[in-house]
C-alpha atoms as a PDB file:
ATOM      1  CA  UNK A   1      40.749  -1.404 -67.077  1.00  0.00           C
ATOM      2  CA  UNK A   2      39.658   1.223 -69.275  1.00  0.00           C
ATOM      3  CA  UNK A   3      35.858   1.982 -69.800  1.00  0.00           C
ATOM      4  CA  UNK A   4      35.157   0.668 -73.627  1.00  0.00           C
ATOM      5  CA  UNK A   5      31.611   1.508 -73.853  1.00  0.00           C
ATOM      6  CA  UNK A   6      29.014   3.964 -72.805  1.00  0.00           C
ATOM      7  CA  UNK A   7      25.759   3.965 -74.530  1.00  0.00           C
ATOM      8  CA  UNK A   8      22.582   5.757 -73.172  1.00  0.00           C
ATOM      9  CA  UNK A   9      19.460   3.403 -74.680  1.00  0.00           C
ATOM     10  CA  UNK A  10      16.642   6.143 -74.756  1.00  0.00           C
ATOM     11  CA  UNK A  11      13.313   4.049 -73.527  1.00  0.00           C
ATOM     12  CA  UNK A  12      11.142   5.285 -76.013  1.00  0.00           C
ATOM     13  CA  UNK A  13      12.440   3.279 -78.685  1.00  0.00           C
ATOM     14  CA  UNK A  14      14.797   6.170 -80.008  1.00  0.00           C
ATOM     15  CA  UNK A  15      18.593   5.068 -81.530  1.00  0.00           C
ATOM     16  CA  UNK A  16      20.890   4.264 -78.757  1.00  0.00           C
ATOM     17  CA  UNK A  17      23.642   7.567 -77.745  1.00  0.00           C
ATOM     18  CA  UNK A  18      27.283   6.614 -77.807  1.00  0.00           C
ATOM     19  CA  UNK A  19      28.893   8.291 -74.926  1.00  0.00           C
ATOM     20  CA  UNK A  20      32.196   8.515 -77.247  1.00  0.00           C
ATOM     21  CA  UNK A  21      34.048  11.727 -75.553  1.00  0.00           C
ATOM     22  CA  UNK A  22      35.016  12.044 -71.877  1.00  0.00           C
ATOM     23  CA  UNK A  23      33.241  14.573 -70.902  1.00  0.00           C
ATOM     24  CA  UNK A  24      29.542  15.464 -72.604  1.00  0.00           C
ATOM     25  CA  UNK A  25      27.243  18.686 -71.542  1.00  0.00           C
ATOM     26  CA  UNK A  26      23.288  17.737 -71.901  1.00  0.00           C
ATOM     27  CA  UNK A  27      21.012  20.066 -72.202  1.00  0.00           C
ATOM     28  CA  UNK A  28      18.628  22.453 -75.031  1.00  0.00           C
ATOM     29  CA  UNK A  29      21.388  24.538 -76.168  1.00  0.00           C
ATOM     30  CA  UNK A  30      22.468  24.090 -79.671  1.00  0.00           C
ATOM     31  CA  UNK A  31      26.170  23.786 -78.312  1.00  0.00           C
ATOM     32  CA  UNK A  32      25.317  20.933 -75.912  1.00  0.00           C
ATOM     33  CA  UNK A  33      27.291  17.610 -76.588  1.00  0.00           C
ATOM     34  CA  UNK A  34      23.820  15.826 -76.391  1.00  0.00           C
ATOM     35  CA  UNK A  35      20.976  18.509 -77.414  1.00  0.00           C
ATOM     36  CA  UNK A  36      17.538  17.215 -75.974  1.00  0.00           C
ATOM     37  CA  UNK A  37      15.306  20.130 -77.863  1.00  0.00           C
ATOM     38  CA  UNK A  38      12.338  20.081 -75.837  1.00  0.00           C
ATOM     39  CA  UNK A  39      10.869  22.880 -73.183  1.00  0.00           C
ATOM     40  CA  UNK A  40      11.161  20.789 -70.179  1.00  0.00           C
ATOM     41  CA  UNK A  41      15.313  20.338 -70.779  1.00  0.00           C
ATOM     42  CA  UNK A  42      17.627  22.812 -69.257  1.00  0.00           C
ATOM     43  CA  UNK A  43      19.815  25.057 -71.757  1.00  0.00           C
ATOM     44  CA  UNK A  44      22.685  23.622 -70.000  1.00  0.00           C
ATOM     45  CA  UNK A  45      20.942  20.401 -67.938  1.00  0.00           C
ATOM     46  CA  UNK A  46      23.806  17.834 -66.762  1.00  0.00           C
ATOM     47  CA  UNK A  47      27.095  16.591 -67.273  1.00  0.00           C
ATOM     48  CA  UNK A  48      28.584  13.083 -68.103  1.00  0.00           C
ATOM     49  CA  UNK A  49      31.675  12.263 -66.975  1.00  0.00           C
ATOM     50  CA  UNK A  50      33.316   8.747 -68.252  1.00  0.00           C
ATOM     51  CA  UNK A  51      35.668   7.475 -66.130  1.00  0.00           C
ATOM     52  CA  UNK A  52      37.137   3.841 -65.416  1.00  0.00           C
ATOM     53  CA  UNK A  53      33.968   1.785 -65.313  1.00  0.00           C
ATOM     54  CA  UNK A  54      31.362   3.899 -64.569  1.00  0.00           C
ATOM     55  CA  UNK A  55      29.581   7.136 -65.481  1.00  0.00           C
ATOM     56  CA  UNK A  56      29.410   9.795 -63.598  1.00  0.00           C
ATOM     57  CA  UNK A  57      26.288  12.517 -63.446  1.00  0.00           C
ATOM     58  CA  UNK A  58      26.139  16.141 -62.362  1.00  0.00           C
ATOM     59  CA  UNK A  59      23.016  18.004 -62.654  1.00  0.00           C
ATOM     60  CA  UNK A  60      23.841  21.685 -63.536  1.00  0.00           C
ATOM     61  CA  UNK A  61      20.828  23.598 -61.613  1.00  0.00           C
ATOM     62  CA  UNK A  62      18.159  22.066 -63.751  1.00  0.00           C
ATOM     63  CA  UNK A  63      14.588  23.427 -63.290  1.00  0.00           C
ATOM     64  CA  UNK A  64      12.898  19.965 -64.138  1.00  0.00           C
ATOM     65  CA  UNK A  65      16.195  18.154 -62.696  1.00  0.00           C
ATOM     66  CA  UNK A  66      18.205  14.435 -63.274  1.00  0.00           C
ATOM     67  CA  UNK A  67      16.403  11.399 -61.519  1.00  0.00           C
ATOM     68  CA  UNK A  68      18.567   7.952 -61.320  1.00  0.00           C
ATOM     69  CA  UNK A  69      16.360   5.214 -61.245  1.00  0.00           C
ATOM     70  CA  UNK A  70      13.507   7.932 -60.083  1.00  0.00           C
ATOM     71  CA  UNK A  71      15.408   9.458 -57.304  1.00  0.00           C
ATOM     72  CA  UNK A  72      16.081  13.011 -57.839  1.00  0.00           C
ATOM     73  CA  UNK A  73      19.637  13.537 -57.926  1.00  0.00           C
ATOM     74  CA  UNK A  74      22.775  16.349 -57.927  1.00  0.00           C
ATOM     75  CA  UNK A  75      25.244  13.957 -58.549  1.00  0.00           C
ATOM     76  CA  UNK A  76      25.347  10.174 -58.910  1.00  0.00           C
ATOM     77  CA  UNK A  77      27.466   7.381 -60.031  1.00  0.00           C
ATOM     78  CA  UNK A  78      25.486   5.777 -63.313  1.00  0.00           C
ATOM     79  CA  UNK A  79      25.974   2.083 -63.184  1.00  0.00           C
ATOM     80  CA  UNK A  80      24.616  -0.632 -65.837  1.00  0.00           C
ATOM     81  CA  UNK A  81      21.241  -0.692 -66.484  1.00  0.00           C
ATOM     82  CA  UNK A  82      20.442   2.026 -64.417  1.00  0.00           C
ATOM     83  CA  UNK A  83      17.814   4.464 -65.424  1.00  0.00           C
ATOM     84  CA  UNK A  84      18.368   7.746 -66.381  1.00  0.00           C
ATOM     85  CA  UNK A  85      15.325  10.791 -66.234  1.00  0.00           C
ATOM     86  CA  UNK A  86      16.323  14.203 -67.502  1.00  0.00           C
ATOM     87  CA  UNK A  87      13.694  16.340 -67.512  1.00  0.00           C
ATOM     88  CA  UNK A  88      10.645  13.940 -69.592  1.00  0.00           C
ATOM     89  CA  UNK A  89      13.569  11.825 -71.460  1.00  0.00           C
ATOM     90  CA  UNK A  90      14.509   8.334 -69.741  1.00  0.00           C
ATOM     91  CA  UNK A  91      17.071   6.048 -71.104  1.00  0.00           C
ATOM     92  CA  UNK A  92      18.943   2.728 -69.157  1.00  0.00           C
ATOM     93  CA  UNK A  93      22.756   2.961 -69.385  1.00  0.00           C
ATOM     94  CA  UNK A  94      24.888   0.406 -70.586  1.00  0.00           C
ATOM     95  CA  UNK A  95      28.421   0.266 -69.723  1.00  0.00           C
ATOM     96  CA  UNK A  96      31.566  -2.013 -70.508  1.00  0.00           C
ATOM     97  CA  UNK A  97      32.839  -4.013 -73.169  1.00  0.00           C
ATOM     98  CA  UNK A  98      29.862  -6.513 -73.992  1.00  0.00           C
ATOM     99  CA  UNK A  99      28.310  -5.634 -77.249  1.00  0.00           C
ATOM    100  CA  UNK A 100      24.689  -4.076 -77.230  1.00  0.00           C
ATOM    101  CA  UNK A 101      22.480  -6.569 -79.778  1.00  0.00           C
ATOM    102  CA  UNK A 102      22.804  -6.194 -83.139  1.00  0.00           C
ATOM    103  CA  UNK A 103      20.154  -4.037 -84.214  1.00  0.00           C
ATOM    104  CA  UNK A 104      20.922  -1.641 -81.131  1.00  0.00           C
ATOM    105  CA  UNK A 105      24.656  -1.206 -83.129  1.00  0.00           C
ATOM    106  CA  UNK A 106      23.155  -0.265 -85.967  1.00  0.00           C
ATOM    107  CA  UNK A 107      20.882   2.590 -84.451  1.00  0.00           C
ATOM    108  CA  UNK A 108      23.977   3.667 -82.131  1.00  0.00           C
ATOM    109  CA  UNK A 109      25.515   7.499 -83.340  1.00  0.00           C
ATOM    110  CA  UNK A 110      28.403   9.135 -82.296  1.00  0.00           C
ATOM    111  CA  UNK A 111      27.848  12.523 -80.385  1.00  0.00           C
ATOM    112  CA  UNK A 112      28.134  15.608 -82.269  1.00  0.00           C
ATOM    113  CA  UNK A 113      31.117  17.734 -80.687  1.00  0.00           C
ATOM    114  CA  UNK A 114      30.236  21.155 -78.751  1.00  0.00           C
ATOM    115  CA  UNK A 115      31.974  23.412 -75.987  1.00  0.00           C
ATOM    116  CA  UNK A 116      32.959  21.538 -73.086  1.00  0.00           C
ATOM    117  CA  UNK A 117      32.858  22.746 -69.772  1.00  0.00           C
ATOM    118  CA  UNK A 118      36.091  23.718 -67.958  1.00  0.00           C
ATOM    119  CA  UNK A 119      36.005  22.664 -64.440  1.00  0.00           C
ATOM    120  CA  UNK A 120      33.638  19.609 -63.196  1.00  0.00           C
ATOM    121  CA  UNK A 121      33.609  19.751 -58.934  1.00  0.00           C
ATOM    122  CA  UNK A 122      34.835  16.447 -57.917  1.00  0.00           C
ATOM    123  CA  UNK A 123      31.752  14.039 -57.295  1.00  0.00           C
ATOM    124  CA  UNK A 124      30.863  13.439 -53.582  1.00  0.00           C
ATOM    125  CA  UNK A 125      31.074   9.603 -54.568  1.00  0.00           C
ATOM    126  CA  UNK A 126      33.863   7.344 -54.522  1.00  0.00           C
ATOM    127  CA  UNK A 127      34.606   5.035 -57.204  1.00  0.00           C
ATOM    128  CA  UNK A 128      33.973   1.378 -56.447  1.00  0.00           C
ATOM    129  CA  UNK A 129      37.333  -0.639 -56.592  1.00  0.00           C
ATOM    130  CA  UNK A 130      37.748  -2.757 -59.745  1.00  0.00           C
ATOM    131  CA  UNK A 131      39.653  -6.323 -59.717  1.00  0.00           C
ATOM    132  CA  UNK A 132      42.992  -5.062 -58.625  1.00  0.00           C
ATOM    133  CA  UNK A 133      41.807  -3.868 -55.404  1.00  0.00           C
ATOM    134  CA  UNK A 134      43.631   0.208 -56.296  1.00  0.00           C
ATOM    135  CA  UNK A 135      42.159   3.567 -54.900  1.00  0.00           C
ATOM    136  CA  UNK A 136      41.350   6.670 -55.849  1.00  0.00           C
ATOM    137  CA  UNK A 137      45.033   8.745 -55.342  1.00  0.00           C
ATOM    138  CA  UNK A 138      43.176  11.317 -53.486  1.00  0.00           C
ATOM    139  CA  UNK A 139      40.509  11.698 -50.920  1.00  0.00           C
ATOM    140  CA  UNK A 140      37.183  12.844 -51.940  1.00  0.00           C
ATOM    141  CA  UNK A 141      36.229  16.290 -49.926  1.00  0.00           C
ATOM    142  CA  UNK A 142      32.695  15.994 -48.581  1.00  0.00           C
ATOM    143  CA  UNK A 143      30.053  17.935 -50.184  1.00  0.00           C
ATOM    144  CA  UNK A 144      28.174  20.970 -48.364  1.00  0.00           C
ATOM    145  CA  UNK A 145      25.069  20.169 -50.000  1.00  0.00           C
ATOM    146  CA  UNK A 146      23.478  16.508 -50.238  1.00  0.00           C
ATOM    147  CA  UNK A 147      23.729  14.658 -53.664  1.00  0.00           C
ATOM    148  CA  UNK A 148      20.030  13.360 -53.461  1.00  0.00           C
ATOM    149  CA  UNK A 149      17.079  15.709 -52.753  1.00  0.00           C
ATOM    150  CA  UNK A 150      15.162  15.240 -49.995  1.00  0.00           C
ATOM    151  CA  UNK A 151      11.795  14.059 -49.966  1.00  0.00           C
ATOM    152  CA  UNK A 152       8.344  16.127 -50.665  1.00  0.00           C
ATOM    153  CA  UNK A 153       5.914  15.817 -48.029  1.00  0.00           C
ATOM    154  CA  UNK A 154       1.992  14.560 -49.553  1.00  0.00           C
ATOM    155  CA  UNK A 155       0.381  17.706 -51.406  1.00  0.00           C
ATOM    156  CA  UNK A 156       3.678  20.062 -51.454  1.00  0.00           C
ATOM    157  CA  UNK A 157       4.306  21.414 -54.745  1.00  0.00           C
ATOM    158  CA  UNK A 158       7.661  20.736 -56.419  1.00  0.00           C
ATOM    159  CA  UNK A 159       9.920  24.482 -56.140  1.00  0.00           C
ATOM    160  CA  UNK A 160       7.385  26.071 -54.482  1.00  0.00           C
ATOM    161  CA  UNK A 161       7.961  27.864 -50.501  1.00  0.00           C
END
């Protein structure tokens, strides 16, 4: 079964993002699917990849990076209600069919359409079965690096030696 909605649902109060194309770049540049214009947001930050139920989230060498559910992240599967940090914006995902309320709808916008990025590395994660049990056609190759970054010791500076 088909993914029928994506929404991001910024938590700031903001109108709700309808993830309407596959594939969306995020990030400060002006061609970005989703343009977040603010200093702390990469040019080119992450990528959002629908696929069959889920989303799935690769950060492109961001300097203030992509938390899920404020753990630093790579990569990651988004699931429902999950939250979402890039950079200083946070927003909870909403997947599936079910209907956001009504004045949600009304604030929801489709995406403006920019470049889109020609290859996407296959995510380290594999895609949870859905009700008929199929899956994936292909293994997933392991990852060199890990998809999570590891944790700073106390009074370590983010980036720094």
């Amino acid at each position: 079964m088909a993914l029928t909605r994506a929404q991001l649902i910024p938590l700031d109060g903001s109108p709700a993002i309808e993830i309407a194309k596959d594939l969306i770049v995020v990030g400060r540049n002006e061609d970005c699917d989703l343009q977040l214009n603010h200093k702390s947001v990469s040019k080119l930050h992450c990528v959002i990849v629908k696929t069959d139920g889920l989303l799935i989230l690769r950060d492109l060498g961001s300097t203030n990076g992509t938390r899920v559910n404020g753990q630093r992240v790579r990569r990651a599967a988004l699931l429902p209600n999950d939250q979402l940090g890039i950079a200083t914006f946070k927003f909870r995902v909403h997947l599936g069919p079910g209907l956001l309320p009504a004045a949600a709808q009304e604030q929801a916008g489709e995406l403006t359409p920019g470049e889109a990025v020609e290859s996407l590395p296959r995510p380290g994660h594999q895609a949870p079965s859905d009700d008929t049990g199929e899956t994936p056609a292909a293994p997933i190759q392991s990852n060199p690096l890990p998809d999570v970054y590891p944790e700073e010791p106390p009074g370590s500076s983010p980036g720094g030696p």
